[in-house]
Protein backbone atom coordinates (compact mmCIF):
# COMPACT_ATOMS: atom_id res chain seq x y z
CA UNK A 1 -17.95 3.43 12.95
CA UNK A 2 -17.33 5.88 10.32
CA UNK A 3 -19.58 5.47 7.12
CA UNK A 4 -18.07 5.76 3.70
CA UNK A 5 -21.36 5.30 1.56
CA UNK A 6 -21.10 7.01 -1.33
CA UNK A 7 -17.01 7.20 -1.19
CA UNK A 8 -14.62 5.37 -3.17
CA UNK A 9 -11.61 3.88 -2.61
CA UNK A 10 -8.75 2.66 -5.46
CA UNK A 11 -6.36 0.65 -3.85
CA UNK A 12 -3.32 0.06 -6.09
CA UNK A 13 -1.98 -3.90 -5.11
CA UNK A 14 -6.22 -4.36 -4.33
CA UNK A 15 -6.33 -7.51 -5.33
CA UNK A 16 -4.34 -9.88 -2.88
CA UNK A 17 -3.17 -10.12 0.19
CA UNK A 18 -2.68 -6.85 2.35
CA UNK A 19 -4.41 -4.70 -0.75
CA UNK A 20 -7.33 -7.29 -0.93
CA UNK A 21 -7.61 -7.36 2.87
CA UNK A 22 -7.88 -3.95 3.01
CA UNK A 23 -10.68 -3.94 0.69
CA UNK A 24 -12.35 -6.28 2.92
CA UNK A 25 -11.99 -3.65 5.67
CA UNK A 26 -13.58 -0.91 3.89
CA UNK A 27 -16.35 -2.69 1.71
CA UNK A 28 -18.27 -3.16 5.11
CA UNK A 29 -18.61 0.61 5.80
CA UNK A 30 -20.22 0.93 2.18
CA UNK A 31 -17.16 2.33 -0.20
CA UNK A 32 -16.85 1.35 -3.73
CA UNK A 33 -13.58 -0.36 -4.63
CA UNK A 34 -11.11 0.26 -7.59
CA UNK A 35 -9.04 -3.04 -7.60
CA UNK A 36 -5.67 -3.02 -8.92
CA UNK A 37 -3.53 -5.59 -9.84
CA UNK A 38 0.27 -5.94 -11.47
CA UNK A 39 0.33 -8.89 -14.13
CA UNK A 40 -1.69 -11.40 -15.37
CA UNK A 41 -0.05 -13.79 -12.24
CA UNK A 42 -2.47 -12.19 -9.82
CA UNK A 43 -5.49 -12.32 -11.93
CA UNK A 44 -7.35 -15.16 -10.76
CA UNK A 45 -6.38 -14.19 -7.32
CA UNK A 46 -7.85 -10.84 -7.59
CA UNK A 47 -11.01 -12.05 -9.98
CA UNK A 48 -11.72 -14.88 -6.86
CA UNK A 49 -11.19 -11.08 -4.44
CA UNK A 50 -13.61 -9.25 -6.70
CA UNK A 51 -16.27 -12.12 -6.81
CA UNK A 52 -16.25 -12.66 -3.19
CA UNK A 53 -16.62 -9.06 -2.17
CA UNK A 54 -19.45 -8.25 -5.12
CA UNK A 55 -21.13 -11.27 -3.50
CA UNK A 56 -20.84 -10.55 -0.23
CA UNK A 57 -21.58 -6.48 -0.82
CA UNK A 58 -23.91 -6.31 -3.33
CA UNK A 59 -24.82 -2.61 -2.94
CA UNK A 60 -21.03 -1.29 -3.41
CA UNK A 61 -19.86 -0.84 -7.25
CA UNK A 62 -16.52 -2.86 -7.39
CA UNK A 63 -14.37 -2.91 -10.68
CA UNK A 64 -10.68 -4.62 -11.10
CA UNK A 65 -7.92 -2.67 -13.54
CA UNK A 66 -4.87 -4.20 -14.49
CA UNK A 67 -1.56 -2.40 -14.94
CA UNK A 68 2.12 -1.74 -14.56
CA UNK A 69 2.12 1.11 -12.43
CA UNK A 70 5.80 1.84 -13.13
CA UNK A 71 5.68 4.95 -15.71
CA UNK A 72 4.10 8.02 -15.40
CA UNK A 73 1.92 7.73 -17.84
CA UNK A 74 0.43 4.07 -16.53
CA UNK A 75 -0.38 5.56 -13.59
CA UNK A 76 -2.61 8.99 -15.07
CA UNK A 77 -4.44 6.65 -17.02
CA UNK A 78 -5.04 3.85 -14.60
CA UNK A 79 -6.46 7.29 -12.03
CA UNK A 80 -8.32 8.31 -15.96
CA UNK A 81 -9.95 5.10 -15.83
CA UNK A 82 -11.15 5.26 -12.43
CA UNK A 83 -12.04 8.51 -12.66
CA UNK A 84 -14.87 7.52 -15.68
CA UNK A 85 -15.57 4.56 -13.80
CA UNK A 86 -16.62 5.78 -10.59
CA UNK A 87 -17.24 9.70 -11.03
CA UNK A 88 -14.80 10.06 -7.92
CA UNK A 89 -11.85 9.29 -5.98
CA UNK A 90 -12.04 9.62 -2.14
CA UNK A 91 -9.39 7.18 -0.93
CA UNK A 92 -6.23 5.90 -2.53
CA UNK A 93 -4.28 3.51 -0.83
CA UNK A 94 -0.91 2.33 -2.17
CA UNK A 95 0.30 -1.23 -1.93
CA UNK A 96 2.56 -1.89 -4.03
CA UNK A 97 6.56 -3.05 -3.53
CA UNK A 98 9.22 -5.35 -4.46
CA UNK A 99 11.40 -6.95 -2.16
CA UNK A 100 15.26 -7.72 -2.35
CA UNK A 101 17.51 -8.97 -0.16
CA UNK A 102 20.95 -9.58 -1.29
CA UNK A 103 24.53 -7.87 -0.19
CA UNK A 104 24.90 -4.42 -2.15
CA UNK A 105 28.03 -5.67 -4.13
CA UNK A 106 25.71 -8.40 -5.80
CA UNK A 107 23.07 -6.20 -6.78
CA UNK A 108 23.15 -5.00 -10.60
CA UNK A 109 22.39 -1.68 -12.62
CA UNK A 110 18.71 -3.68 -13.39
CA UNK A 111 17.72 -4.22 -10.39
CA UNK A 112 18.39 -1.19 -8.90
CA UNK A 113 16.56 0.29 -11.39
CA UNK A 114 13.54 -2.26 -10.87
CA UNK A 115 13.58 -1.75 -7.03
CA UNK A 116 13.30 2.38 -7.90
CA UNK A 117 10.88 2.12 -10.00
CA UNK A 118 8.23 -0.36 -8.18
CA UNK A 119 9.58 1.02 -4.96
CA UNK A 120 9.55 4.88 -5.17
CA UNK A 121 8.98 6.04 -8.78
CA UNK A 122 5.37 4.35 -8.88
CA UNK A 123 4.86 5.59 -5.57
CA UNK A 124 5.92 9.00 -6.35
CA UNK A 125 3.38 9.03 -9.71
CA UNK A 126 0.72 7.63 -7.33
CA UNK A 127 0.91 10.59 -5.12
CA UNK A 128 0.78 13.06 -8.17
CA UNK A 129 -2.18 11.95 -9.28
CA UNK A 130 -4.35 11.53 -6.03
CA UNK A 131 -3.01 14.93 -4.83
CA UNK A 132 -4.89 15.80 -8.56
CA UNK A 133 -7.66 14.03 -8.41
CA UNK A 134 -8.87 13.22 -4.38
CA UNK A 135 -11.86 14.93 -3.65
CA UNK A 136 -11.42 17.30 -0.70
CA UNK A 137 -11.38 15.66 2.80
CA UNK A 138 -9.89 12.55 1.37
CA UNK A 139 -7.17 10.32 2.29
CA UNK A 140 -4.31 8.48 0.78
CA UNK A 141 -2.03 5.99 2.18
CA UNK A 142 1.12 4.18 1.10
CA UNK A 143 2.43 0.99 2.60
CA UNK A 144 6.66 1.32 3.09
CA UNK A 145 8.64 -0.85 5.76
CA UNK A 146 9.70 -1.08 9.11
CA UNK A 147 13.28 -1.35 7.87
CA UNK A 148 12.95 2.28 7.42
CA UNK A 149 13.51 2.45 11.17
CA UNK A 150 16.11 -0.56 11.23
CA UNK A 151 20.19 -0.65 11.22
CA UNK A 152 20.53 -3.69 9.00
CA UNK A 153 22.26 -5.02 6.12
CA UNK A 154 21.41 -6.55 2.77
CA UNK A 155 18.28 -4.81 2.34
CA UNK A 156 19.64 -1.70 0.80
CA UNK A 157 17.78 -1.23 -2.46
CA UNK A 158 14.93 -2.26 -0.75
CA UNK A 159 14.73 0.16 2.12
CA UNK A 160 16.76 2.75 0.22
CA UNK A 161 14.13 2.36 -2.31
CA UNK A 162 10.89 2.85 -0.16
CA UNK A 163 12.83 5.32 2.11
CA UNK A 164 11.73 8.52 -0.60
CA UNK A 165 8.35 7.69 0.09
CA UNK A 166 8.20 9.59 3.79
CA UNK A 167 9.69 12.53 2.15
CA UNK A 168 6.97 12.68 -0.37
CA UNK A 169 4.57 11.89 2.40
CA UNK A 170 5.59 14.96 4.17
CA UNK A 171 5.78 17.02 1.42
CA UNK A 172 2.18 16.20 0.14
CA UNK A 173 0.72 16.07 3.65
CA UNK A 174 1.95 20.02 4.02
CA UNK A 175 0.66 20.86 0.11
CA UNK A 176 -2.98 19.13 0.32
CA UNK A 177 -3.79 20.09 4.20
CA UNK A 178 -5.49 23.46 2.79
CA UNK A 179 -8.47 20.82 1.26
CA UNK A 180 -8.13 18.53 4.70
CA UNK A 181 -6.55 15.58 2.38
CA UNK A 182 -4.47 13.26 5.22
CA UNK A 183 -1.68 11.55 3.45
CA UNK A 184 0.21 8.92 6.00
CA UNK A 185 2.39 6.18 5.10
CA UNK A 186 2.14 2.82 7.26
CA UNK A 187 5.54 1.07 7.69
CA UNK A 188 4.60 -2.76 8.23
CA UNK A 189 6.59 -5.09 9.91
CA UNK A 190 8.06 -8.89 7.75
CA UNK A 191 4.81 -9.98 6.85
CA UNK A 192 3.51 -13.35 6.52
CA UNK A 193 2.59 -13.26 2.19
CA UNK A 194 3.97 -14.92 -0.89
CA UNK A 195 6.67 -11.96 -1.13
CA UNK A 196 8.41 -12.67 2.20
CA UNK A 197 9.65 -16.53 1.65
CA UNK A 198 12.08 -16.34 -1.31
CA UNK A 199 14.39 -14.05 0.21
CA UNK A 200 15.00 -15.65 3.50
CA UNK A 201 16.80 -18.45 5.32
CA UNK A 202 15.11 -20.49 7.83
CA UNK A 203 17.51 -18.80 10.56
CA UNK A 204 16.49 -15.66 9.36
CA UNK A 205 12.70 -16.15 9.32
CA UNK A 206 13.00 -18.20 13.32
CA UNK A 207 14.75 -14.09 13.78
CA UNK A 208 12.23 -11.71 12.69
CA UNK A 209 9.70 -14.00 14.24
CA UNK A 210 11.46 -13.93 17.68
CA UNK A 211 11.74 -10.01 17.38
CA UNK A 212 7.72 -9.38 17.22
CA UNK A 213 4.90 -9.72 19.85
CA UNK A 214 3.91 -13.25 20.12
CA UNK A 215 7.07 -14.23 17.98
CA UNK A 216 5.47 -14.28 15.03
CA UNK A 217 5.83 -11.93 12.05
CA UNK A 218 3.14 -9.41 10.81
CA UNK A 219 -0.30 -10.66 9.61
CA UNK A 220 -1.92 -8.42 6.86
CA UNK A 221 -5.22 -8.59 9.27
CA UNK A 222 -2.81 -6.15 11.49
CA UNK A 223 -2.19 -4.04 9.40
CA UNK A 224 -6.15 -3.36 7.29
CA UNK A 225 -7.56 -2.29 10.62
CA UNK A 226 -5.01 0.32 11.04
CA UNK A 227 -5.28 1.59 7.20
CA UNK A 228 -9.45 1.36 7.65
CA UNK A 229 -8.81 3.78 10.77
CA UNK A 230 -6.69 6.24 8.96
CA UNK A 231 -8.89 6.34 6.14
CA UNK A 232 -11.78 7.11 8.65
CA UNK A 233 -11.60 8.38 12.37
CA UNK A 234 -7.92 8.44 12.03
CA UNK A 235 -7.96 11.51 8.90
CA UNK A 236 -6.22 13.97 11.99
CA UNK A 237 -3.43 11.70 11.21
CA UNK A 238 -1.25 13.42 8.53
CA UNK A 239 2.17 13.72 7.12
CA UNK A 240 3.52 10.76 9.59
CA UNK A 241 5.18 7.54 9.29
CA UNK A 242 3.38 4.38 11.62
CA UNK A 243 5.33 1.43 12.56
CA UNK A 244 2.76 -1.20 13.31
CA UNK A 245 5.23 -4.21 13.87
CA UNK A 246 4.45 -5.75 17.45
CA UNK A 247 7.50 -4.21 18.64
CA UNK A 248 9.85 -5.40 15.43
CA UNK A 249 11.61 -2.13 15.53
CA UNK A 250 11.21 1.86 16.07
CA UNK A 251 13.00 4.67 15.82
């Protein structure tokens, strides 16, 4: 397996769930971890991620940052901060989203604008600044949705919102392949966190379930595995879109 001593990885989102179990992936191979998290509602869940992977890694520097990564300016200075930090960025993988499911006649100005904004603008800002600031040979990877690849209703600011995001992937793949930068976003199927619940019905839940390997939906352990791959062995891997949703949906 692919070392990545001496490499560091920020992983926006790093400090829960899919972000933290990603972290988990790629402490093991020896890469220091810059931990990000949104609001202070995550922070004892990412300290308690922090602790356990200092404890458990003990020769791998790992630092938490707090911020909203929604402006342009956030996101240079949370990259600034790294960048003093660590001395480097090799890896940046992006996390973050907001989910909403609602009809599109019932969905106001605000949160369109809030669904943008976590969904494509921060994502957008992210890419800026690791196409800046990734060393050469590096790799950066953004977590969209398998609805990108679905005919469905209801989810329209959601999927419209992350659907930008393979267009930058593209278009960043194609600018940073003369340094051998891979940039690859990873379209998950309904995963099993926190954020999934709240917007769905029983019915609804029993229906992505049923449409998945095993019927049951996607686990964060699938998907760290396949980020830890692209980030290693997988770097041929560029300017692409994976759907790794036991069979939820393709194009």
């Amino acid at each position: 397996m692919t070392s990545l001593k001496g490499k560091v990885a920020f992983i926006t989102g790093g400090g829960k769930n899919l972000g933290a179990d990603i972290a988990r992936e790629l402490a093991p191979l020896g890469a220091s971890l810059a931990l990000h998290y949104n609001s202070a509602s995550s922070e004892a869940e990412s300290k308690k991620t922090e602790q356990e992977l200092v404890k458990a890694y003990p020769d791998i520097k790992v630092k938490l940052y707090q911020a909203d990564l929604t402006s342009a300016s956030a996101v240079e200075n949370i990259f600034a901060q790294v960048l003093k930090d660590f001395g480097r960025i090799d890896i940046v993988v992006n996390t973050i989203g907001k989910v909403l499911k609602k009809p599109i006649v019932d969905i106001t100005e605000k949160e369109y604008d809030d669904m943008f904004a976590i969904n494509s603008k921060s994502a957008f800002f992210i890419l800026k600044e690791a196409a800046k600031h990734v060393a050469d040979g590096g790799k950066i990877v953004t977590i969209v949705t398998s609805l990108l690849a679905a005919f469905t209703g209801y989810y329209t600011s959601y999927a419209g919102s992350k659907a930008p995001i393979e267009h930058f992937t593209r278009g960043v793949a194609k600018e940073l392949q003369p340094r051998g930068i891979s940039v690859v976003a990873v379209g998950p199927g309904p995963m099993d966190t926190p954020f999934f619940y709240p917007q769905e019905s029983p019915e609804a839940i029993n229906y992505h379930k049923s449409q998945a390997l095993g019927g049951r939906l996607t686990d964060t352990k699938d998907i760290s595995p396949i980020v830890r791959f692209l980030v290693t062995e997988g770097g041929w891997i560029t300017g692409q879109t994976i759907f790794p949703n036991g069979g939820y949906t393709t194009r």
